[in-house]
N, C-alpha and C. Protein backbone atom coordinates (compact mmCIF):
# COMPACT_ATOMS: atom_id res chain seq x y z
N UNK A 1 140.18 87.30 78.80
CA UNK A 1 140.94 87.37 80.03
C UNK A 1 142.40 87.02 79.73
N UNK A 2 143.53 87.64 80.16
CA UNK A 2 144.59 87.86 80.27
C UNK A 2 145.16 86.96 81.39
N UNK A 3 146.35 86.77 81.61
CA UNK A 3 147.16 86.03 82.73
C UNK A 3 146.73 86.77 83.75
N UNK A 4 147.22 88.07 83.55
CA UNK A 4 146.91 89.13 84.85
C UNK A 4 145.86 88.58 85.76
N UNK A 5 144.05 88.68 84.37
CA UNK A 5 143.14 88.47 84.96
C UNK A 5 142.85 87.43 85.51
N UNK A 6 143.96 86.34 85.05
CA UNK A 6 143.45 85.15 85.59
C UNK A 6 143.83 84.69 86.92
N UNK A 7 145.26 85.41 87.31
CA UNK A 7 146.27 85.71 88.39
C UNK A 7 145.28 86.04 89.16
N UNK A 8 144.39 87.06 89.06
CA UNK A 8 143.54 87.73 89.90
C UNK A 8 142.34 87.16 90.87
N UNK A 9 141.25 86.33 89.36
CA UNK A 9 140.61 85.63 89.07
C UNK A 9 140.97 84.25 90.87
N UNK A 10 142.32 84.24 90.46
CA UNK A 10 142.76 82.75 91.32
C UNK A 10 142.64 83.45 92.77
N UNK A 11 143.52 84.67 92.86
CA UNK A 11 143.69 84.98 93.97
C UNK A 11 142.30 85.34 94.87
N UNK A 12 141.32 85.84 94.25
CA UNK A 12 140.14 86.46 94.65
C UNK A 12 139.16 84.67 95.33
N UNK A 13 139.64 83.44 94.27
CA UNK A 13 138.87 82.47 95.11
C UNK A 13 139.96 81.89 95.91
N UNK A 14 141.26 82.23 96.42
CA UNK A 14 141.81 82.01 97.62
C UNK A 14 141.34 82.61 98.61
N UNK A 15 140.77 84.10 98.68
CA UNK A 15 140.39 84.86 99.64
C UNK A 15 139.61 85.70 98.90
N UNK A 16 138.59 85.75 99.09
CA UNK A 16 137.40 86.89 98.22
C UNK A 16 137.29 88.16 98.94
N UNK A 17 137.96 88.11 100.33
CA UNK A 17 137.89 89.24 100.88
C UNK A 17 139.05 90.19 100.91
N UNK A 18 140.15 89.37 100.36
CA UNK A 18 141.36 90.36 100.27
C UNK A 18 141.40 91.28 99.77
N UNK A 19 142.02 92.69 100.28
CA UNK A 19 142.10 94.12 100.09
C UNK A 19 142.64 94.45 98.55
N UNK A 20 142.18 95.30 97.85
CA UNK A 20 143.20 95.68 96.99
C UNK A 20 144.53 95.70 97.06
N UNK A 21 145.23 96.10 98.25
CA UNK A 21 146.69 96.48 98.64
C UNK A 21 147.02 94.85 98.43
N UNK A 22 146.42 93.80 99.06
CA UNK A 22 146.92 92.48 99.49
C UNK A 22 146.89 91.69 97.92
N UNK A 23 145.90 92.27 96.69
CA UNK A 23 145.86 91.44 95.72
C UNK A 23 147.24 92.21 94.71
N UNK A 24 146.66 93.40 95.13
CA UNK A 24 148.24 93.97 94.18
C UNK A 24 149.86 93.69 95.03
N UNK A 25 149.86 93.56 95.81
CA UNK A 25 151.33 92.98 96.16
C UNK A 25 151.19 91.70 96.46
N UNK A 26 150.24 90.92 95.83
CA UNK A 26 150.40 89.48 95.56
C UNK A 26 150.22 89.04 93.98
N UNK A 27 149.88 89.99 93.41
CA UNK A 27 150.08 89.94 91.72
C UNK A 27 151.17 90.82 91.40
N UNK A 28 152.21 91.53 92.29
CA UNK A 28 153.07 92.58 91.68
C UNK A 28 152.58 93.34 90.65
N UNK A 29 151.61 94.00 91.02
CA UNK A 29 150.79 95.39 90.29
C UNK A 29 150.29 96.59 90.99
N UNK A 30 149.95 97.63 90.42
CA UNK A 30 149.38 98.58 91.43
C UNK A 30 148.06 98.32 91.97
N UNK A 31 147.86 99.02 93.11
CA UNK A 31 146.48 99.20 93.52
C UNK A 31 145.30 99.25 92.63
N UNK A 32 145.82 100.26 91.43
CA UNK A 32 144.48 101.01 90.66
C UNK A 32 144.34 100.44 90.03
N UNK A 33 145.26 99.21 88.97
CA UNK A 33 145.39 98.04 87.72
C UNK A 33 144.07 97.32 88.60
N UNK A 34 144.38 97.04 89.58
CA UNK A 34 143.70 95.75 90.57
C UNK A 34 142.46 96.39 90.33
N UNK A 35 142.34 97.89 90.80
CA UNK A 35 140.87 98.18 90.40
C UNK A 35 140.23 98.39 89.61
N UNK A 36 141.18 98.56 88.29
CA UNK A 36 140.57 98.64 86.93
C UNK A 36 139.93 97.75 86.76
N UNK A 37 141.24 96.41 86.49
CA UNK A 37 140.35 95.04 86.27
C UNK A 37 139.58 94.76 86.85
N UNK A 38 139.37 94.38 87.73
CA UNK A 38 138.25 94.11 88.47
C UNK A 38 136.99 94.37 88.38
N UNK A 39 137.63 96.10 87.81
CA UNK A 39 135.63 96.91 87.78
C UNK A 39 135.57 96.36 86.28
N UNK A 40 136.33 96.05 85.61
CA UNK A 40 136.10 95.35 83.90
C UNK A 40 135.61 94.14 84.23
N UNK A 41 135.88 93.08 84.96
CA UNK A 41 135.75 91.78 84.56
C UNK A 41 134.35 91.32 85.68
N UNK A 42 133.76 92.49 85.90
CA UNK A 42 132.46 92.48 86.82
C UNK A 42 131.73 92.70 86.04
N UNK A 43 131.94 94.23 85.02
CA UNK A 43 130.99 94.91 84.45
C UNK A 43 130.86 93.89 83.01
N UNK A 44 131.98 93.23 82.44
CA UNK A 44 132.00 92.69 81.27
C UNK A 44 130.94 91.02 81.79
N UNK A 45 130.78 90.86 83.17
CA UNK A 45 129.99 89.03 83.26
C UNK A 45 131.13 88.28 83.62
N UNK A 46 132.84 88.86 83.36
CA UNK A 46 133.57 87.57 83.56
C UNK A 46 133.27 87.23 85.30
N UNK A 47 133.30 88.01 85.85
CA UNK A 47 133.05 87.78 87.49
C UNK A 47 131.10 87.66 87.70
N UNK A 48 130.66 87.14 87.74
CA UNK A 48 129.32 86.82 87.99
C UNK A 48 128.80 87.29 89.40
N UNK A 49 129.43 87.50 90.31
CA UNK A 49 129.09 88.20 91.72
C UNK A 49 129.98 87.59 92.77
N UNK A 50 129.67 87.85 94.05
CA UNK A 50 130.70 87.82 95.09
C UNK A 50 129.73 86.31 95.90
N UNK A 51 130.22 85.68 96.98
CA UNK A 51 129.12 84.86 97.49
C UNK A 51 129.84 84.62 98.96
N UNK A 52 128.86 84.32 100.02
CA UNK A 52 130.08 84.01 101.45
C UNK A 52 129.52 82.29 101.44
N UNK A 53 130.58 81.60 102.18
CA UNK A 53 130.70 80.26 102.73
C UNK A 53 130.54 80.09 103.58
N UNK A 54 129.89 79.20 104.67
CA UNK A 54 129.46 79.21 106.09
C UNK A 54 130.15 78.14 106.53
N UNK A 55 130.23 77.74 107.69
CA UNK A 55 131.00 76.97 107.88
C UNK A 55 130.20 75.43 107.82
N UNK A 56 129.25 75.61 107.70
CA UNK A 56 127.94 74.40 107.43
C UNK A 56 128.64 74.18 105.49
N UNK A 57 128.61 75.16 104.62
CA UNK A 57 128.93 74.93 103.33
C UNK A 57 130.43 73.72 103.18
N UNK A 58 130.99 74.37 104.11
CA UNK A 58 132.68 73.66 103.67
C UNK A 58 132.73 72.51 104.80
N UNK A 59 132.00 72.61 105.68
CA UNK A 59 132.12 70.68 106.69
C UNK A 59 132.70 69.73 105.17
N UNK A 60 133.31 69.01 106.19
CA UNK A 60 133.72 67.84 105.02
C UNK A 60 132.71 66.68 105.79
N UNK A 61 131.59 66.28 104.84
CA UNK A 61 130.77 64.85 105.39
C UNK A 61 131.72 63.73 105.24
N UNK A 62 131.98 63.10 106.18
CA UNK A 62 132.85 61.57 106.28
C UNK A 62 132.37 60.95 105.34
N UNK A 63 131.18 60.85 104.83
CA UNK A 63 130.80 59.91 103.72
C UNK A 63 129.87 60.48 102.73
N UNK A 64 130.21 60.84 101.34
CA UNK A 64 129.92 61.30 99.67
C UNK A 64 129.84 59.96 99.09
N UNK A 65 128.82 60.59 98.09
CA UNK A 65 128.49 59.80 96.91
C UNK A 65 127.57 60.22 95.88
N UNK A 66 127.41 59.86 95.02
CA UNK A 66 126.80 59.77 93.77
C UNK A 66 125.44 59.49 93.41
N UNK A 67 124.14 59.62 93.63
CA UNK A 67 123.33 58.55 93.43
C UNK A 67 122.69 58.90 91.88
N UNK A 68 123.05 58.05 90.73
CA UNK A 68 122.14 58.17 89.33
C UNK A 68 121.05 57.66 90.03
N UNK A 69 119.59 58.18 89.03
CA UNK A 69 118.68 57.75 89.10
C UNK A 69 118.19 57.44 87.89
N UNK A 70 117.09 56.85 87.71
CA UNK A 70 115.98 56.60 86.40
C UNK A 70 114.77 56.53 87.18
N UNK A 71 114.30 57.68 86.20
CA UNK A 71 112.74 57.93 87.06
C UNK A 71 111.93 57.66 85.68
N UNK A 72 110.37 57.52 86.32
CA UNK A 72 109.49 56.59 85.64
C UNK A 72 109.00 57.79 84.63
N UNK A 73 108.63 57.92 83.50
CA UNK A 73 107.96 59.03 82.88
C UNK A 73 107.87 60.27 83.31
N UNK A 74 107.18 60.99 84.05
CA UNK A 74 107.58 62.93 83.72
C UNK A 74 107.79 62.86 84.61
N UNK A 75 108.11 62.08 85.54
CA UNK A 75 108.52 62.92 87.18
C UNK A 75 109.35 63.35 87.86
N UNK A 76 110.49 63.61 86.71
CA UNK A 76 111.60 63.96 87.54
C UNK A 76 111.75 65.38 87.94
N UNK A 77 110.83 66.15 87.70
CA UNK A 77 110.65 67.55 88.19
C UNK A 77 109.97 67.31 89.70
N UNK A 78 109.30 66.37 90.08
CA UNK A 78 108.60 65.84 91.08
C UNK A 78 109.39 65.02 92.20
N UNK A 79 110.25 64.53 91.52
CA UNK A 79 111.42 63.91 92.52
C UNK A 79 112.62 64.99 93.03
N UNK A 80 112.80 65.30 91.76
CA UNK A 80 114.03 66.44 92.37
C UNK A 80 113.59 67.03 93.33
N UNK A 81 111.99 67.63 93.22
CA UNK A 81 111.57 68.89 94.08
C UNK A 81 111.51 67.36 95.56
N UNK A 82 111.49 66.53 95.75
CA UNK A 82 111.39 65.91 97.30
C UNK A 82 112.97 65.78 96.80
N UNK A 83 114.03 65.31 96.99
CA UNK A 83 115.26 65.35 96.57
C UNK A 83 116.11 66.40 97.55
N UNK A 84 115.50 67.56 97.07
CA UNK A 84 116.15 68.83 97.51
C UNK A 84 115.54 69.38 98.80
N UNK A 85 114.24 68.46 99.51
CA UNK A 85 113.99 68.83 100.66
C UNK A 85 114.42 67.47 101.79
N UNK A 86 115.13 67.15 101.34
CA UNK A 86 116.44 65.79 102.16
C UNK A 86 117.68 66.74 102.86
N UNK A 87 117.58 66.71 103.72
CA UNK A 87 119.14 67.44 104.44
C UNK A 87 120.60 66.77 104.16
N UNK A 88 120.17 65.45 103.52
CA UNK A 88 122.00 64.71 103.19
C UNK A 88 121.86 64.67 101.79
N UNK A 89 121.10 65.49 100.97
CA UNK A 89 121.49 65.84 99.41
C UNK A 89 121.79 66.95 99.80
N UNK A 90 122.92 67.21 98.98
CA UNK A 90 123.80 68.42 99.07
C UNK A 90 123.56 68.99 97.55
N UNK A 91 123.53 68.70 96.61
CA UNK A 91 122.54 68.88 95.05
C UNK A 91 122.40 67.80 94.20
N UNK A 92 121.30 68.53 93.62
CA UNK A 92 120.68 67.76 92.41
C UNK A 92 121.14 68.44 91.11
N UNK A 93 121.17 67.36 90.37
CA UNK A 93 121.54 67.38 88.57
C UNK A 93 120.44 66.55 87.66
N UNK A 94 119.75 67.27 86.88
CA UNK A 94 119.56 66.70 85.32
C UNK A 94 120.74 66.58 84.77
N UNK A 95 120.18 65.59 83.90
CA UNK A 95 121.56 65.22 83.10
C UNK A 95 120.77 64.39 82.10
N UNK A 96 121.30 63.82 81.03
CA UNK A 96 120.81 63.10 79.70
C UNK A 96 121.48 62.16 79.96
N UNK A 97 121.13 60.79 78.95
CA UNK A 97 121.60 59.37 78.53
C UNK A 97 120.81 58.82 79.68
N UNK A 98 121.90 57.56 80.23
CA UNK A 98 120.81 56.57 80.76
C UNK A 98 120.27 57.18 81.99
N UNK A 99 120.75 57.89 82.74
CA UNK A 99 120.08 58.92 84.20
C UNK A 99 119.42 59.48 84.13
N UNK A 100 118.55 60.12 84.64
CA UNK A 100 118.05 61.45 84.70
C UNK A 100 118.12 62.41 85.53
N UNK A 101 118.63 62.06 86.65
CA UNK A 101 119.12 62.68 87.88
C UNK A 101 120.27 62.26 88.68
N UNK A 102 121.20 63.04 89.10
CA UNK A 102 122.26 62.53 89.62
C UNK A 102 121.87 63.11 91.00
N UNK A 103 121.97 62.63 92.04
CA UNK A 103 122.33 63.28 94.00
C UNK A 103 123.17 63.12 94.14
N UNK A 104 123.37 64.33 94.33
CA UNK A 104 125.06 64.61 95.47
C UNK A 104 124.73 63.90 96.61
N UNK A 105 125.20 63.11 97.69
CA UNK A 105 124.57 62.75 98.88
C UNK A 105 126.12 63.19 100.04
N UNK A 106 125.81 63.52 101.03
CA UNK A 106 126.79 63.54 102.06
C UNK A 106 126.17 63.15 103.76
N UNK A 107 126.95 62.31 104.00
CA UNK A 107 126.52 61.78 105.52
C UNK A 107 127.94 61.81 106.47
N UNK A 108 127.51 61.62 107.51
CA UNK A 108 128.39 61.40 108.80
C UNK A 108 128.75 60.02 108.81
N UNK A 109 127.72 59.19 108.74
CA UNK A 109 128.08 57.66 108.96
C UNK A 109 127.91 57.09 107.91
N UNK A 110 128.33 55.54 107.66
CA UNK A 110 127.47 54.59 106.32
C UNK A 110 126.31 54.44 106.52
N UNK A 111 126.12 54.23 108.03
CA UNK A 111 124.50 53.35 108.37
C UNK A 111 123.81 55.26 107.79
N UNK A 112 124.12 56.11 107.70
CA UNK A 112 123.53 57.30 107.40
C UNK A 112 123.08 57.47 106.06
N UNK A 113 124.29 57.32 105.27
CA UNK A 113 123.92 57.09 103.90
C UNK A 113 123.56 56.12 103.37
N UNK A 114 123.42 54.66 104.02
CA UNK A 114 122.53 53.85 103.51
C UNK A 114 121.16 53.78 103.92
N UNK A 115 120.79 54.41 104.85
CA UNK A 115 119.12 55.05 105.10
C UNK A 115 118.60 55.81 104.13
N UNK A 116 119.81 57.06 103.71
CA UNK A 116 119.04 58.15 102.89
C UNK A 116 118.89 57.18 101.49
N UNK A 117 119.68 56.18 101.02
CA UNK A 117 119.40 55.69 99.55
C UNK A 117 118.36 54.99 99.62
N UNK A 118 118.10 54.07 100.92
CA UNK A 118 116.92 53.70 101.05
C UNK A 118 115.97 54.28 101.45
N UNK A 119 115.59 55.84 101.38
CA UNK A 119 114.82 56.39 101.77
C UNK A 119 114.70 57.22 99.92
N UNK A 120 115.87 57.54 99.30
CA UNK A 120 115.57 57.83 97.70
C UNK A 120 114.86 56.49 96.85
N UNK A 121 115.22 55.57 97.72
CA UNK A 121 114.90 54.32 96.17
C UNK A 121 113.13 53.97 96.67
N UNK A 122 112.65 54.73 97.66
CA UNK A 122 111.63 54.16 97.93
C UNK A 122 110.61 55.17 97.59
N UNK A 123 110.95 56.13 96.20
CA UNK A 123 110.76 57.52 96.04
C UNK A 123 109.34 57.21 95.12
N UNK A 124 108.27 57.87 94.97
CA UNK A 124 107.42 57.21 93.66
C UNK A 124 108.13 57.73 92.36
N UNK A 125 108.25 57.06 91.56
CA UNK A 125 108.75 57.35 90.00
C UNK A 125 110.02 57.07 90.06
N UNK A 126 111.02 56.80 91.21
CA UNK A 126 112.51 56.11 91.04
C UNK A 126 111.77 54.45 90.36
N UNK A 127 112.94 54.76 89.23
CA UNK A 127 112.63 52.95 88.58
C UNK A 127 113.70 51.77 89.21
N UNK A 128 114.76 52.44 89.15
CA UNK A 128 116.13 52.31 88.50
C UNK A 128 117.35 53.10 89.82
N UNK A 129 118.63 52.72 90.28
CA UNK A 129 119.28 53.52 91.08
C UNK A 129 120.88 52.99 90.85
N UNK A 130 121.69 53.82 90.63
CA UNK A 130 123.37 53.14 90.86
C UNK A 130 123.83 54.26 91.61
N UNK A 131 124.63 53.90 92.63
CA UNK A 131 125.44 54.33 93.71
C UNK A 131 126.88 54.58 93.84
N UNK A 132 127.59 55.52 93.69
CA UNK A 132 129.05 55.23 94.12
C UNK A 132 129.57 56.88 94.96
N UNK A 133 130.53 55.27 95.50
CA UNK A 133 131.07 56.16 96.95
C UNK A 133 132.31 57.07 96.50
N UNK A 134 131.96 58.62 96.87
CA UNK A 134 133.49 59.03 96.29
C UNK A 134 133.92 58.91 97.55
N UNK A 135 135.87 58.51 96.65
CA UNK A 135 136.99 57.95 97.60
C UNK A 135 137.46 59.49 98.20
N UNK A 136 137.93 59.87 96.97
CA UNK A 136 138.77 61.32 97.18
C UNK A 136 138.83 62.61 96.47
N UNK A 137 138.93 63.63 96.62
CA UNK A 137 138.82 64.74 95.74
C UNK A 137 140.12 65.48 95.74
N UNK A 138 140.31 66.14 93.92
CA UNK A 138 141.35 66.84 94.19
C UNK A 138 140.57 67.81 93.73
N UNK A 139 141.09 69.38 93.77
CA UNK A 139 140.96 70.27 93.15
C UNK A 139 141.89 70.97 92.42
């Protein structure tokens, strides 16, 4: 990938729906460049597919966090799968070293997200739990 493509690349996750006309006179290129690349960096894997956002996806929850876990011997295929049927996990992660699972968690209130941790730590096969609150995000 090229500047061009990457120019492109940016503009397409500012607005995924913008027109050819709107990406080429916002990259100062033609129409057809816009459609070349494009049909290249689809057909080559660099673009992996298109996806929509709902407005449920982008809510900002008043209160995020982190939850590592340590689960007891094989069960963390068993936890994740109850994990991911919680409405204030937003995702789950494997991961290696001392965790084995990380939760995304997002709530409205504290008293919200301190139910759902006490509703994860009371999980069968959670051993182990550390918590942290994210402050802020940049992108």
């Amino acid at each position: 990938m090229d500047k061009t493509d990457n120019a492109l690349v940016t503009a397409l996750r500012r607005n995924g729906r913008a027109s050819l006309s709107e990406l080429a006179q916002d990259l100062g290129i033609t129409r057809s460049t816009v459609r070349v690349r494009l049909d290249r960096l689809v057909q080559s894997g660099e673009i992996a597919g298109f996806t929509v956002l709902t407005r449920a996806d982008v809510r900002p929850d008043a209160v995020r966090g982190l939850m590592m876990l340590e689960i007891a011997g094989r069960g963390a295929e068993k936890t994740m799968k109850q994990l991911q049927r919680m409405a204030q996990v937003r995702a789950v992660h494997s991961t290696n070293g001392t965790w084995d699972l990380i939760a995304e968690i997002g709530t409205e209130t504290l008293e919200q997200f301190d139910a759902i941790l006490f509703a994860i730590r009371r999980l069968d096969g959670v051993t182990r739990s550390e918590t942290n609150l994210l402050l802020s995000t940049r992108r």
